[in-house]
PDB file of N, CA and C in Angstrom:
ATOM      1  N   UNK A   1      72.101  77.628 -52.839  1.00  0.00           N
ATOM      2  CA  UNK A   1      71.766  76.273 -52.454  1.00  0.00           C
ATOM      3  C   UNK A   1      72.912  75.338 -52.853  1.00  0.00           C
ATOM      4  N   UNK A   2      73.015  74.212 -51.927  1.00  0.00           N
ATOM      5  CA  UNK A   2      74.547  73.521 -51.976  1.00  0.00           C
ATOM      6  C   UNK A   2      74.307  72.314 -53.515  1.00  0.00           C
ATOM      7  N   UNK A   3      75.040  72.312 -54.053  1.00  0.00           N
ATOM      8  CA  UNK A   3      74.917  70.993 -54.886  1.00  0.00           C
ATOM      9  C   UNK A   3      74.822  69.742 -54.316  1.00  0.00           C
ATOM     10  N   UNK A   4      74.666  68.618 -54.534  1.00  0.00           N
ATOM     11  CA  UNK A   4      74.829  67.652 -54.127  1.00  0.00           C
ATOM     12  C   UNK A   4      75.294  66.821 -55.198  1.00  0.00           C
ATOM     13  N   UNK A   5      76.449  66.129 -54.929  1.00  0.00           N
ATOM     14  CA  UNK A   5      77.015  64.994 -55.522  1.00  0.00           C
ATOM     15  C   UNK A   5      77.262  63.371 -55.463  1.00  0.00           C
ATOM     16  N   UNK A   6      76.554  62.684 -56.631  1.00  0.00           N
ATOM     17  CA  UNK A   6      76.793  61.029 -55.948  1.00  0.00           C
ATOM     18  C   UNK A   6      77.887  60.746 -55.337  1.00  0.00           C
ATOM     19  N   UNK A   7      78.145  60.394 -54.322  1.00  0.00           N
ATOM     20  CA  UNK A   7      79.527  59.813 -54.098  1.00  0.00           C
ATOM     21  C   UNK A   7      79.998  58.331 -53.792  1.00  0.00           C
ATOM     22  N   UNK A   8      78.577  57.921 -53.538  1.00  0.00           N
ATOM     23  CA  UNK A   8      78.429  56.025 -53.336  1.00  0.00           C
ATOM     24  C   UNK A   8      77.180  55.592 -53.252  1.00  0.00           C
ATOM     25  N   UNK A   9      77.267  54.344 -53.260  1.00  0.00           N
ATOM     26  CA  UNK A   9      75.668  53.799 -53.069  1.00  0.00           C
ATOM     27  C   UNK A   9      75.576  53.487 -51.976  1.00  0.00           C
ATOM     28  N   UNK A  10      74.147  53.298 -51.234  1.00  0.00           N
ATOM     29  CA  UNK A  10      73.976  52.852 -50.127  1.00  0.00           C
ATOM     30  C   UNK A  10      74.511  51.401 -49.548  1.00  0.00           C
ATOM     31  N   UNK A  11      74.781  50.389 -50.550  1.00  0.00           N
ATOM     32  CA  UNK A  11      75.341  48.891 -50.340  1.00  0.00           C
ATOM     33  C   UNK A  11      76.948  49.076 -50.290  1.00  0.00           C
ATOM     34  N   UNK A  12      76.972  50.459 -50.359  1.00  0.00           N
ATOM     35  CA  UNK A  12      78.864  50.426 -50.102  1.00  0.00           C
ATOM     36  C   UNK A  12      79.081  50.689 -48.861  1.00  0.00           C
ATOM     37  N   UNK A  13      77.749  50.965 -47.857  1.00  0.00           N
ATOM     38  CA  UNK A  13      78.300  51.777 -46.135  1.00  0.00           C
ATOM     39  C   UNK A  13      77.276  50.988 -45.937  1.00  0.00           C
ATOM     40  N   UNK A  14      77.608  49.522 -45.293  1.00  0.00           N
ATOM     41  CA  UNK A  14      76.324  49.296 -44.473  1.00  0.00           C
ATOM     42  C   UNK A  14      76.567  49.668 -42.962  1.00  0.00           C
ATOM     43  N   UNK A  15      75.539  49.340 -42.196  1.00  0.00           N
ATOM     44  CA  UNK A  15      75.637  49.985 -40.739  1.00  0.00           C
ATOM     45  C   UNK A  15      76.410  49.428 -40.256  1.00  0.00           C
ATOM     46  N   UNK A  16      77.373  50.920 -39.444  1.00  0.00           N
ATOM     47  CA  UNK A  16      78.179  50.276 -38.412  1.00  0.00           C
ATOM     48  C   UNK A  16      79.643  50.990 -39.325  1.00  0.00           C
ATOM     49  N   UNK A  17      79.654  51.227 -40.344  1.00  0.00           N
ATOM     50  CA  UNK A  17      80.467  51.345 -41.089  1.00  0.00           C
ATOM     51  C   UNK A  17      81.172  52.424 -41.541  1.00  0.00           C
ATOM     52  N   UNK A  18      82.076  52.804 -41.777  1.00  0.00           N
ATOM     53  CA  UNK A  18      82.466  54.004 -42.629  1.00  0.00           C
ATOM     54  C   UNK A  18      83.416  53.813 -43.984  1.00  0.00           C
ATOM     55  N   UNK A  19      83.660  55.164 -44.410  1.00  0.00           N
ATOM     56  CA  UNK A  19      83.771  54.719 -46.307  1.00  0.00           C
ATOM     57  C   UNK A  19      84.760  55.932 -46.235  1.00  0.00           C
ATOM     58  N   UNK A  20      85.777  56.565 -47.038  1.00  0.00           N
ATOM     59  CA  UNK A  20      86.462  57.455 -47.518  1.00  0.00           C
ATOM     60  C   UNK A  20      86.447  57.383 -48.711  1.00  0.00           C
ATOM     61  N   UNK A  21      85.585  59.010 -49.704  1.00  0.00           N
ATOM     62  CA  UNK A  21      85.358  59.718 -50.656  1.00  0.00           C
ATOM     63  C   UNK A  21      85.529  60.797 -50.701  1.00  0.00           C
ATOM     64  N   UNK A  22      85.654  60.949 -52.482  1.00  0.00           N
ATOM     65  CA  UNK A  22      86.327  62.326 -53.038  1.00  0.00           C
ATOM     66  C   UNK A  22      84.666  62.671 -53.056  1.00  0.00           C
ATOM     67  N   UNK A  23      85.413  64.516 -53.187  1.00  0.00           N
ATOM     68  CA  UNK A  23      84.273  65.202 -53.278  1.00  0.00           C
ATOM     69  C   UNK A  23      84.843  66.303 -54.061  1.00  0.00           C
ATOM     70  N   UNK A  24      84.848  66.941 -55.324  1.00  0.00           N
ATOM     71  CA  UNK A  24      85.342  68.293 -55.236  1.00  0.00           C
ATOM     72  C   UNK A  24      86.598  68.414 -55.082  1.00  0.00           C
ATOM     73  N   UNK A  25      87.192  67.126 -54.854  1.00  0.00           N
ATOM     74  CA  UNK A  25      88.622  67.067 -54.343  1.00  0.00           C
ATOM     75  C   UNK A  25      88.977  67.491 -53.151  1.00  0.00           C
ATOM     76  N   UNK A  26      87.881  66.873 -52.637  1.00  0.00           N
ATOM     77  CA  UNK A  26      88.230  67.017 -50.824  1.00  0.00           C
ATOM     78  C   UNK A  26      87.799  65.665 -50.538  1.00  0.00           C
ATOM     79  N   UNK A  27      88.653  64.891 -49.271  1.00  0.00           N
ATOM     80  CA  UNK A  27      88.405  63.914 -48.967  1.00  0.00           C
ATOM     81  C   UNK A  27      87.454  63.495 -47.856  1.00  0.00           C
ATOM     82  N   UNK A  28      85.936  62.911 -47.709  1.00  0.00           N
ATOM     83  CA  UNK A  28      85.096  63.211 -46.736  1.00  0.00           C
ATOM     84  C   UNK A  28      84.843  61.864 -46.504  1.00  0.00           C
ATOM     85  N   UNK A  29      84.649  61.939 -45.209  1.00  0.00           N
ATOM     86  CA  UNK A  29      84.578  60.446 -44.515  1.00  0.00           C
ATOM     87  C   UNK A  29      82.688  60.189 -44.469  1.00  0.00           C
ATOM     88  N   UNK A  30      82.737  59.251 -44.852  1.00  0.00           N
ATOM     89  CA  UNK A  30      80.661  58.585 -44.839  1.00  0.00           C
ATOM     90  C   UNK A  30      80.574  57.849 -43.383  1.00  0.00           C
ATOM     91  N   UNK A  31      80.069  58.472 -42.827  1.00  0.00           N
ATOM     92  CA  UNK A  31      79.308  57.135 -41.857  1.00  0.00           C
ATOM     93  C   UNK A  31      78.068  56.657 -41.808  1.00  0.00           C
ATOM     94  N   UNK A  32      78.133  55.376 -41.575  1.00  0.00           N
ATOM     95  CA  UNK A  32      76.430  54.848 -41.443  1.00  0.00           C
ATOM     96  C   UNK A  32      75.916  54.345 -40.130  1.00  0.00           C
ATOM     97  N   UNK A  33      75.433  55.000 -39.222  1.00  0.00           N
ATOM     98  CA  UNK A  33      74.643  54.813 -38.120  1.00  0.00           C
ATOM     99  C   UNK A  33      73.672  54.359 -37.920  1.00  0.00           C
ATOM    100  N   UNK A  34      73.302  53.165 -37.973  1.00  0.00           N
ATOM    101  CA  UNK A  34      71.858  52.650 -37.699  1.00  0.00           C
ATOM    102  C   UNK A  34      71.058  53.338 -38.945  1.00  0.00           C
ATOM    103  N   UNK A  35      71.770  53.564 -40.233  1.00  0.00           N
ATOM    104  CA  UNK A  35      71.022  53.734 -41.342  1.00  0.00           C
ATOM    105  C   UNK A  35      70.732  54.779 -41.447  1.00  0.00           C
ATOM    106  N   UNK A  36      71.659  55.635 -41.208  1.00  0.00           N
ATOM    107  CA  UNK A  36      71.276  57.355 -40.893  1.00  0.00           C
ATOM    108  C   UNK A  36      72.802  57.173 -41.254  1.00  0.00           C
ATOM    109  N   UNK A  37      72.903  58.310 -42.592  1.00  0.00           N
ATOM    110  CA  UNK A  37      74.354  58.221 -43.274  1.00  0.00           C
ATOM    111  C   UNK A  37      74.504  60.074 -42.913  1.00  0.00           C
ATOM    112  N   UNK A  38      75.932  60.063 -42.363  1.00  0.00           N
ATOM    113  CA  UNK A  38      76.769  61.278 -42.204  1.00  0.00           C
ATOM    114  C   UNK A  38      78.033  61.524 -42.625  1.00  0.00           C
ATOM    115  N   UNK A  39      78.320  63.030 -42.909  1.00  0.00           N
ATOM    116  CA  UNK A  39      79.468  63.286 -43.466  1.00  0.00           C
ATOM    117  C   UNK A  39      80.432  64.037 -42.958  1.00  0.00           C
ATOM    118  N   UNK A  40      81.396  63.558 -42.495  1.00  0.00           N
ATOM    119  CA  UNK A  40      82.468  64.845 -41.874  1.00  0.00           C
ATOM    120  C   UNK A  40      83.884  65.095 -42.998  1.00  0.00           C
ATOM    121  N   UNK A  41      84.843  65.906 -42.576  1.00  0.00           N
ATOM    122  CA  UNK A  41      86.151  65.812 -42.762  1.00  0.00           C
ATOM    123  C   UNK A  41      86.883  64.493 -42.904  1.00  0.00           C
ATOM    124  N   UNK A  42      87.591  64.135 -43.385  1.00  0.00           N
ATOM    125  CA  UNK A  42      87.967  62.767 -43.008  1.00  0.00           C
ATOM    126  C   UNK A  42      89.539  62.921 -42.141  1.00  0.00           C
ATOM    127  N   UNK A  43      89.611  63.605 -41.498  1.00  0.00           N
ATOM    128  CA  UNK A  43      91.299  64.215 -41.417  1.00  0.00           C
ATOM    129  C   UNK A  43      91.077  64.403 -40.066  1.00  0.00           C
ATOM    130  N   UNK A  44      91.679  63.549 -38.831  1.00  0.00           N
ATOM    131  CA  UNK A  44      91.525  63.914 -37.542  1.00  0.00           C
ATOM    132  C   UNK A  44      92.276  65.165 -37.392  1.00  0.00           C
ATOM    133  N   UNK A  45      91.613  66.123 -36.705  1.00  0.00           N
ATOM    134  CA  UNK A  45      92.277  67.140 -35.885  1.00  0.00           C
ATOM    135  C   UNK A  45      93.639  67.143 -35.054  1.00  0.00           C
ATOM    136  N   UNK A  46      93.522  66.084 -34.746  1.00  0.00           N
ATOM    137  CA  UNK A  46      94.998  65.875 -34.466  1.00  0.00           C
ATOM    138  C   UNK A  46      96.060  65.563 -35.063  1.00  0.00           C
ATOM    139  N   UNK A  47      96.526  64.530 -35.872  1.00  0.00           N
ATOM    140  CA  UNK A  47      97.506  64.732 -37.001  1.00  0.00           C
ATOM    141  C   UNK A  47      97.282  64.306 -38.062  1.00  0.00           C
ATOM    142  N   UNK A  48      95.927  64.558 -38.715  1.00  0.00           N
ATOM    143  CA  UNK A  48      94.980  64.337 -39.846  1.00  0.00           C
ATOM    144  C   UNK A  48      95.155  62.845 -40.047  1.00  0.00           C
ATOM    145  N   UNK A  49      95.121  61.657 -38.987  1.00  0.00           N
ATOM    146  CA  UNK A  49      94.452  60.109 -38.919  1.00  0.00           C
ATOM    147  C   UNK A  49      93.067  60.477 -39.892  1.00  0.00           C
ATOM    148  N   UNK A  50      93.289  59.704 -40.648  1.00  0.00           N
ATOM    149  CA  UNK A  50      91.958  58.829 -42.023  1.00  0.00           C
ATOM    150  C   UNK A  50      91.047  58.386 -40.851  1.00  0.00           C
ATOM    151  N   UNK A  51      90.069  59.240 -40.484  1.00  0.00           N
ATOM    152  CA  UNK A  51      88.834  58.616 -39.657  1.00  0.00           C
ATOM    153  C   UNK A  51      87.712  57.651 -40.431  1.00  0.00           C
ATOM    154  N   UNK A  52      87.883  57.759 -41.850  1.00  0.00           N
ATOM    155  CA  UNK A  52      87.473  56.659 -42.530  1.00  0.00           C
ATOM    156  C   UNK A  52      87.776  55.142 -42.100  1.00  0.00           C
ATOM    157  N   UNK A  53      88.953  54.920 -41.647  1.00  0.00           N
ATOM    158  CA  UNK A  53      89.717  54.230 -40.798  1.00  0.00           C
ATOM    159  C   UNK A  53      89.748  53.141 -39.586  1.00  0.00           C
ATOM    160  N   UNK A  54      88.540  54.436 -38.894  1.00  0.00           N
ATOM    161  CA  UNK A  54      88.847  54.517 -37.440  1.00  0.00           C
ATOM    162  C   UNK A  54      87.591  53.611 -36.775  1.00  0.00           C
ATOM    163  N   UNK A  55      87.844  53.555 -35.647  1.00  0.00           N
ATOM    164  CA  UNK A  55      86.632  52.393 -34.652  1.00  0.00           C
ATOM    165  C   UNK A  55      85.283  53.037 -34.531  1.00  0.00           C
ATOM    166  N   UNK A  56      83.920  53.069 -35.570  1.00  0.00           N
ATOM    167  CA  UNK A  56      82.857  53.321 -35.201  1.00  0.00           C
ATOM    168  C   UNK A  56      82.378  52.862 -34.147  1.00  0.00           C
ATOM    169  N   UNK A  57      81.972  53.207 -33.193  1.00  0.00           N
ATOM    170  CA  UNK A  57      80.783  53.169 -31.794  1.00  0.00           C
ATOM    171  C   UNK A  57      79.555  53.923 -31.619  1.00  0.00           C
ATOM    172  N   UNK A  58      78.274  53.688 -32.693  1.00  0.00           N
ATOM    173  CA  UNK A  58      77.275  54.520 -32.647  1.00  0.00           C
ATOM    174  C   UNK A  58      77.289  55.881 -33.049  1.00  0.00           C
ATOM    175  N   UNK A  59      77.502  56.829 -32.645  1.00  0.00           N
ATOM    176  CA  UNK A  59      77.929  58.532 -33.507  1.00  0.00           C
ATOM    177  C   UNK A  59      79.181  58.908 -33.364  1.00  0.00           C
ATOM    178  N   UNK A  60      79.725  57.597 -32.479  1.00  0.00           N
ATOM    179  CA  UNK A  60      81.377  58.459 -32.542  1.00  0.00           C
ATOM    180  C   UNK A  60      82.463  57.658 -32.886  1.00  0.00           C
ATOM    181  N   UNK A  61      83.079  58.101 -33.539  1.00  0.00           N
ATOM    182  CA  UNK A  61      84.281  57.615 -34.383  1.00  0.00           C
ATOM    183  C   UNK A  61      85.966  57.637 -33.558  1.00  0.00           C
ATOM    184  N   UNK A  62      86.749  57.092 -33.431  1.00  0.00           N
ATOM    185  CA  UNK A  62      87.683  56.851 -33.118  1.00  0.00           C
ATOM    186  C   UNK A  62      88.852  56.989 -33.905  1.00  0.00           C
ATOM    187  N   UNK A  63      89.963  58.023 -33.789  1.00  0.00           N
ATOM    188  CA  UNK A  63      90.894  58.456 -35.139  1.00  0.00           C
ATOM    189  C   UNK A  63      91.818  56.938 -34.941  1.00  0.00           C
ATOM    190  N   UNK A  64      92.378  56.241 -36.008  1.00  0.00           N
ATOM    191  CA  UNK A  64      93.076  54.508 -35.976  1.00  0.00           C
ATOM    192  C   UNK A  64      94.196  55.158 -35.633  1.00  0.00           C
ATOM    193  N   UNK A  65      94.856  56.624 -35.359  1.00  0.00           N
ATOM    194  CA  UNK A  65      96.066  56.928 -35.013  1.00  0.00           C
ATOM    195  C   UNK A  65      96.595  57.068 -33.828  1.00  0.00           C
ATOM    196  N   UNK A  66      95.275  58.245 -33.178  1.00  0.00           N
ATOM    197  CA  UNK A  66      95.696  58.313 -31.619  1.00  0.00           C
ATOM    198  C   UNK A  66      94.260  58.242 -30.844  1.00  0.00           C
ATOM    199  N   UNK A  67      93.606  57.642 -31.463  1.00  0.00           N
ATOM    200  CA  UNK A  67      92.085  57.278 -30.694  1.00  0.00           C
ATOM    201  C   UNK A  67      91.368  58.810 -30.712  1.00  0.00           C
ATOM    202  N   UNK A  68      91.745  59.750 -30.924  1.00  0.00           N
ATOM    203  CA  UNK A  68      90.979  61.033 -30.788  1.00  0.00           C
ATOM    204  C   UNK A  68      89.273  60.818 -31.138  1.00  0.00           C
ATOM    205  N   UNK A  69      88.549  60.880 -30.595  1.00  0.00           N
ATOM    206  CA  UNK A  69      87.233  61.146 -30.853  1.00  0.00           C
ATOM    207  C   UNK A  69      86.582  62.295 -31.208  1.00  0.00           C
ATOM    208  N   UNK A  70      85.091  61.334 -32.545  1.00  0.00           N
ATOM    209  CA  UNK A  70      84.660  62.575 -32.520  1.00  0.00           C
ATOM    210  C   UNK A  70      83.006  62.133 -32.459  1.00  0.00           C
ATOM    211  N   UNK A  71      82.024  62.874 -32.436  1.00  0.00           N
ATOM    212  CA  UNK A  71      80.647  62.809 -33.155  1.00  0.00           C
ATOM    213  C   UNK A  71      80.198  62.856 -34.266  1.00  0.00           C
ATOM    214  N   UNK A  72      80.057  61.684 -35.128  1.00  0.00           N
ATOM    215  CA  UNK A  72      80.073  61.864 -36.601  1.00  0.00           C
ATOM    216  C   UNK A  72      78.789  62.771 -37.128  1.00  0.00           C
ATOM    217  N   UNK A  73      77.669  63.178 -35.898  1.00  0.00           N
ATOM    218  CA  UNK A  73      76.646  63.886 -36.084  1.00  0.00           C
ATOM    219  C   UNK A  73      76.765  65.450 -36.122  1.00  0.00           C
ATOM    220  N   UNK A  74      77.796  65.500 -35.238  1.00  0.00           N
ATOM    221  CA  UNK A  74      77.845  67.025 -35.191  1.00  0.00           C
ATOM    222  C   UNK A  74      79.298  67.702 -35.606  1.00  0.00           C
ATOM    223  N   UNK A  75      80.330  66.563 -35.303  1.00  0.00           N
ATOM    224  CA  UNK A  75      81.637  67.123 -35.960  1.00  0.00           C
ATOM    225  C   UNK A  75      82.565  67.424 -34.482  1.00  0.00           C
ATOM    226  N   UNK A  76      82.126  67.378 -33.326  1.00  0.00           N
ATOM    227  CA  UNK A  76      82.373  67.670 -32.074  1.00  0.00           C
ATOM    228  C   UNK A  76      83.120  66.475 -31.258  1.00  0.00           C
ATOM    229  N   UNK A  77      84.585  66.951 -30.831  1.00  0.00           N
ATOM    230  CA  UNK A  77      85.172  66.233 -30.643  1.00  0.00           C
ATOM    231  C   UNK A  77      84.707  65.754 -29.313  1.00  0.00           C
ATOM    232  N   UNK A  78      85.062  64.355 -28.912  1.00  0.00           N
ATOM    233  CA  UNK A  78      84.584  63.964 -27.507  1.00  0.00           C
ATOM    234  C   UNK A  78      85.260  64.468 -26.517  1.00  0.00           C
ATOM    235  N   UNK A  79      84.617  65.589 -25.563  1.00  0.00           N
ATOM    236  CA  UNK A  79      85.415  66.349 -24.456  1.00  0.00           C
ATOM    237  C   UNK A  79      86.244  67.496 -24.294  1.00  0.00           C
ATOM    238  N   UNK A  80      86.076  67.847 -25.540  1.00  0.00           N
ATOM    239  CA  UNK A  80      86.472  69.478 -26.234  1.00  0.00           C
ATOM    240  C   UNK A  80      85.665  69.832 -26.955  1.00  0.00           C
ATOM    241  N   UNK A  81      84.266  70.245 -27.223  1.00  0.00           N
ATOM    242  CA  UNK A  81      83.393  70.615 -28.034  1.00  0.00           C
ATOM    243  C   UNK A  81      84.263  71.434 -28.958  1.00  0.00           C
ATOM    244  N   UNK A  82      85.206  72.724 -28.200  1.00  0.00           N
ATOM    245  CA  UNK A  82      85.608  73.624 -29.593  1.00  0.00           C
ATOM    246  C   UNK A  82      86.703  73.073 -30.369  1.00  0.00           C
ATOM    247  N   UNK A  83      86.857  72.107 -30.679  1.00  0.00           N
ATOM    248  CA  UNK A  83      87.243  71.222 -31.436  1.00  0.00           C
ATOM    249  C   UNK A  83      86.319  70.746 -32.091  1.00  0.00           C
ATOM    250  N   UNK A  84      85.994  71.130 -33.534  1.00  0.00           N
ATOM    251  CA  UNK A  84      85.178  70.374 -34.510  1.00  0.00           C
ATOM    252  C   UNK A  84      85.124  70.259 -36.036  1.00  0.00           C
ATOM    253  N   UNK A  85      85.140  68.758 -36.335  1.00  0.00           N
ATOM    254  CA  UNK A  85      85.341  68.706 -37.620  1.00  0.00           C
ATOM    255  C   UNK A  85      84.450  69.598 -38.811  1.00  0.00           C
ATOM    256  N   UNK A  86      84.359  69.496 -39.926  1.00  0.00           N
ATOM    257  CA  UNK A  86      83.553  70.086 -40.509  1.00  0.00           C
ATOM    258  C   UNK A  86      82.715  68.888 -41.116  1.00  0.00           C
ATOM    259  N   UNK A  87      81.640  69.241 -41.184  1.00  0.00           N
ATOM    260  CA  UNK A  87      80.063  68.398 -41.526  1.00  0.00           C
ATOM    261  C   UNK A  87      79.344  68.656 -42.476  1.00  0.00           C
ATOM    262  N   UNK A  88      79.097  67.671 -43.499  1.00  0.00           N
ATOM    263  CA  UNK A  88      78.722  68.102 -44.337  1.00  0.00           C
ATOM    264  C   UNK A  88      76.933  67.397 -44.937  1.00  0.00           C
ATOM    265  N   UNK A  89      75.988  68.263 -45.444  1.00  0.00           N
ATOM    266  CA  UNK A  89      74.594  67.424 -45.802  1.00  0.00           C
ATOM    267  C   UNK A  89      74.705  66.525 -46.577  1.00  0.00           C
ATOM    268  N   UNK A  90      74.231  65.323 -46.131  1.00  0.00           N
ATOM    269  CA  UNK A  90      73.770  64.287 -47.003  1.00  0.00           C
ATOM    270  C   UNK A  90      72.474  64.269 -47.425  1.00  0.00           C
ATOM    271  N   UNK A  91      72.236  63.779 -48.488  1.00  0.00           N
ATOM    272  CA  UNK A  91      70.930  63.219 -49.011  1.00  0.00           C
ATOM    273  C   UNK A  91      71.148  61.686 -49.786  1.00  0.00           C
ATOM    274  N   UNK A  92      70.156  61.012 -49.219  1.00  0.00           N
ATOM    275  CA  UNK A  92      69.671  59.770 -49.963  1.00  0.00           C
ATOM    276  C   UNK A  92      68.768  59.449 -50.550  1.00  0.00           C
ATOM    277  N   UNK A  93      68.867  59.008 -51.707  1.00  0.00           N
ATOM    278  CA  UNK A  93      67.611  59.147 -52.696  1.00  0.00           C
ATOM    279  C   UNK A  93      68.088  57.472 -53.659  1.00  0.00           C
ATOM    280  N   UNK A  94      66.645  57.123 -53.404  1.00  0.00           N
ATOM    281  CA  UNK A  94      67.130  55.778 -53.756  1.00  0.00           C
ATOM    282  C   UNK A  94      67.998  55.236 -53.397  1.00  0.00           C
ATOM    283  N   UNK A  95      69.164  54.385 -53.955  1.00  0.00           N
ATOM    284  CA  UNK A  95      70.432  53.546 -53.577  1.00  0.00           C
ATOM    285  C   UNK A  95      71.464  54.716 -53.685  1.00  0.00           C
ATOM    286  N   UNK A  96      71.238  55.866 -54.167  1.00  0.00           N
ATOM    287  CA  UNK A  96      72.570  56.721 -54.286  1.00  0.00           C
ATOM    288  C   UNK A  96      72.729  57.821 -52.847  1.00  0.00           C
ATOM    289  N   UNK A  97      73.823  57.793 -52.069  1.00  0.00           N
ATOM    290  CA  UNK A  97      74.608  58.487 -51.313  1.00  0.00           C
ATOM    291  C   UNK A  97      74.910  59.739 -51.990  1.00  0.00           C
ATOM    292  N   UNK A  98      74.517  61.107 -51.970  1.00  0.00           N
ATOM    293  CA  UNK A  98      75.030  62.250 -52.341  1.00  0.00           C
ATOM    294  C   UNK A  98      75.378  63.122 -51.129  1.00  0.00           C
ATOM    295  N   UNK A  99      76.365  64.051 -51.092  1.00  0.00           N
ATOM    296  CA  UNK A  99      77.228  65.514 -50.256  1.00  0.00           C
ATOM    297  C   UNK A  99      77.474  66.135 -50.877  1.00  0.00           C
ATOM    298  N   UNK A 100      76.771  67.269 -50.674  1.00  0.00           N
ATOM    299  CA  UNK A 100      77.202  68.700 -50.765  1.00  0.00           C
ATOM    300  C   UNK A 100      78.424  69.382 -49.689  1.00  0.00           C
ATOM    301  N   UNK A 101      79.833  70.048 -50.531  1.00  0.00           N
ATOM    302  CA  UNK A 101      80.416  70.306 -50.238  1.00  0.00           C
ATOM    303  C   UNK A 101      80.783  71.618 -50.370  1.00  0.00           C
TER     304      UNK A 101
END
C-alpha cells in the first residue's frame, strides 16, 4: 500500500490552479479542478516545461514552453494518448493535500 505524504494545504491550490512540489525528491505538479485535486509529473514530455507553470483549462494543462498538452486526470497527452505523464493518488483529509509516490 502506497504511503501518502503532506505536501500542501488545500488554501495553497485554489481552483483553477496549479502548485509545484517535492515528493520523495521528485518534483510533482498539483492541480485543482473544480475542487478535485490531481497529481502528475511535473516535467512536460517534451523538453521537461514545469507544467506547474503552464495554462490550466479544466483537466488540461498547457506546457508554458511549447503549449504541449496534457489531461491532468489521466496523464494523457492531448492527441497522442501513448504519450503519458505519470499520475499519481491524492488524498484529502481535512485542509492537508497528501501523494503517494
Amino acid at each position: 500500500m502506497a504511503d501518502f505524504v503532506k505536501v500542501a494545504n488545500i488554501s495553497d491550490l485554489k481552483p483553477g490552479a496549479a502548485l509545484a512540489v517535492e515528493v520523495n525528491g521528485k518534483t510533482i505538479a498539483l492541480f485543482n479542478v473544480a475542487g478535485k485535486i490531481y497529481a502528475t509529473d511535473n516535467a512536460c514530455l517534451h523538453h521537461g516545461g514545469p507544467l506547474a507553470e503552464g495554462t490550466l483549462a479544466g483537466e488540461i494543462v498547457a506546457c508554458p514552453w511549447h503549449q504541449w498538452e496534457f489531461n491532468v486526470s489521466t496523464g494523457e497527452n492531448v492527441g497522442n494518448e501513448s504519450l503519458k505523464l505519470a499520475t499519481y493518488p491524492v488524498q484529502v483529509e481535512g485542509a492537508d493535500i497528501k501523494v503517494a509516490v
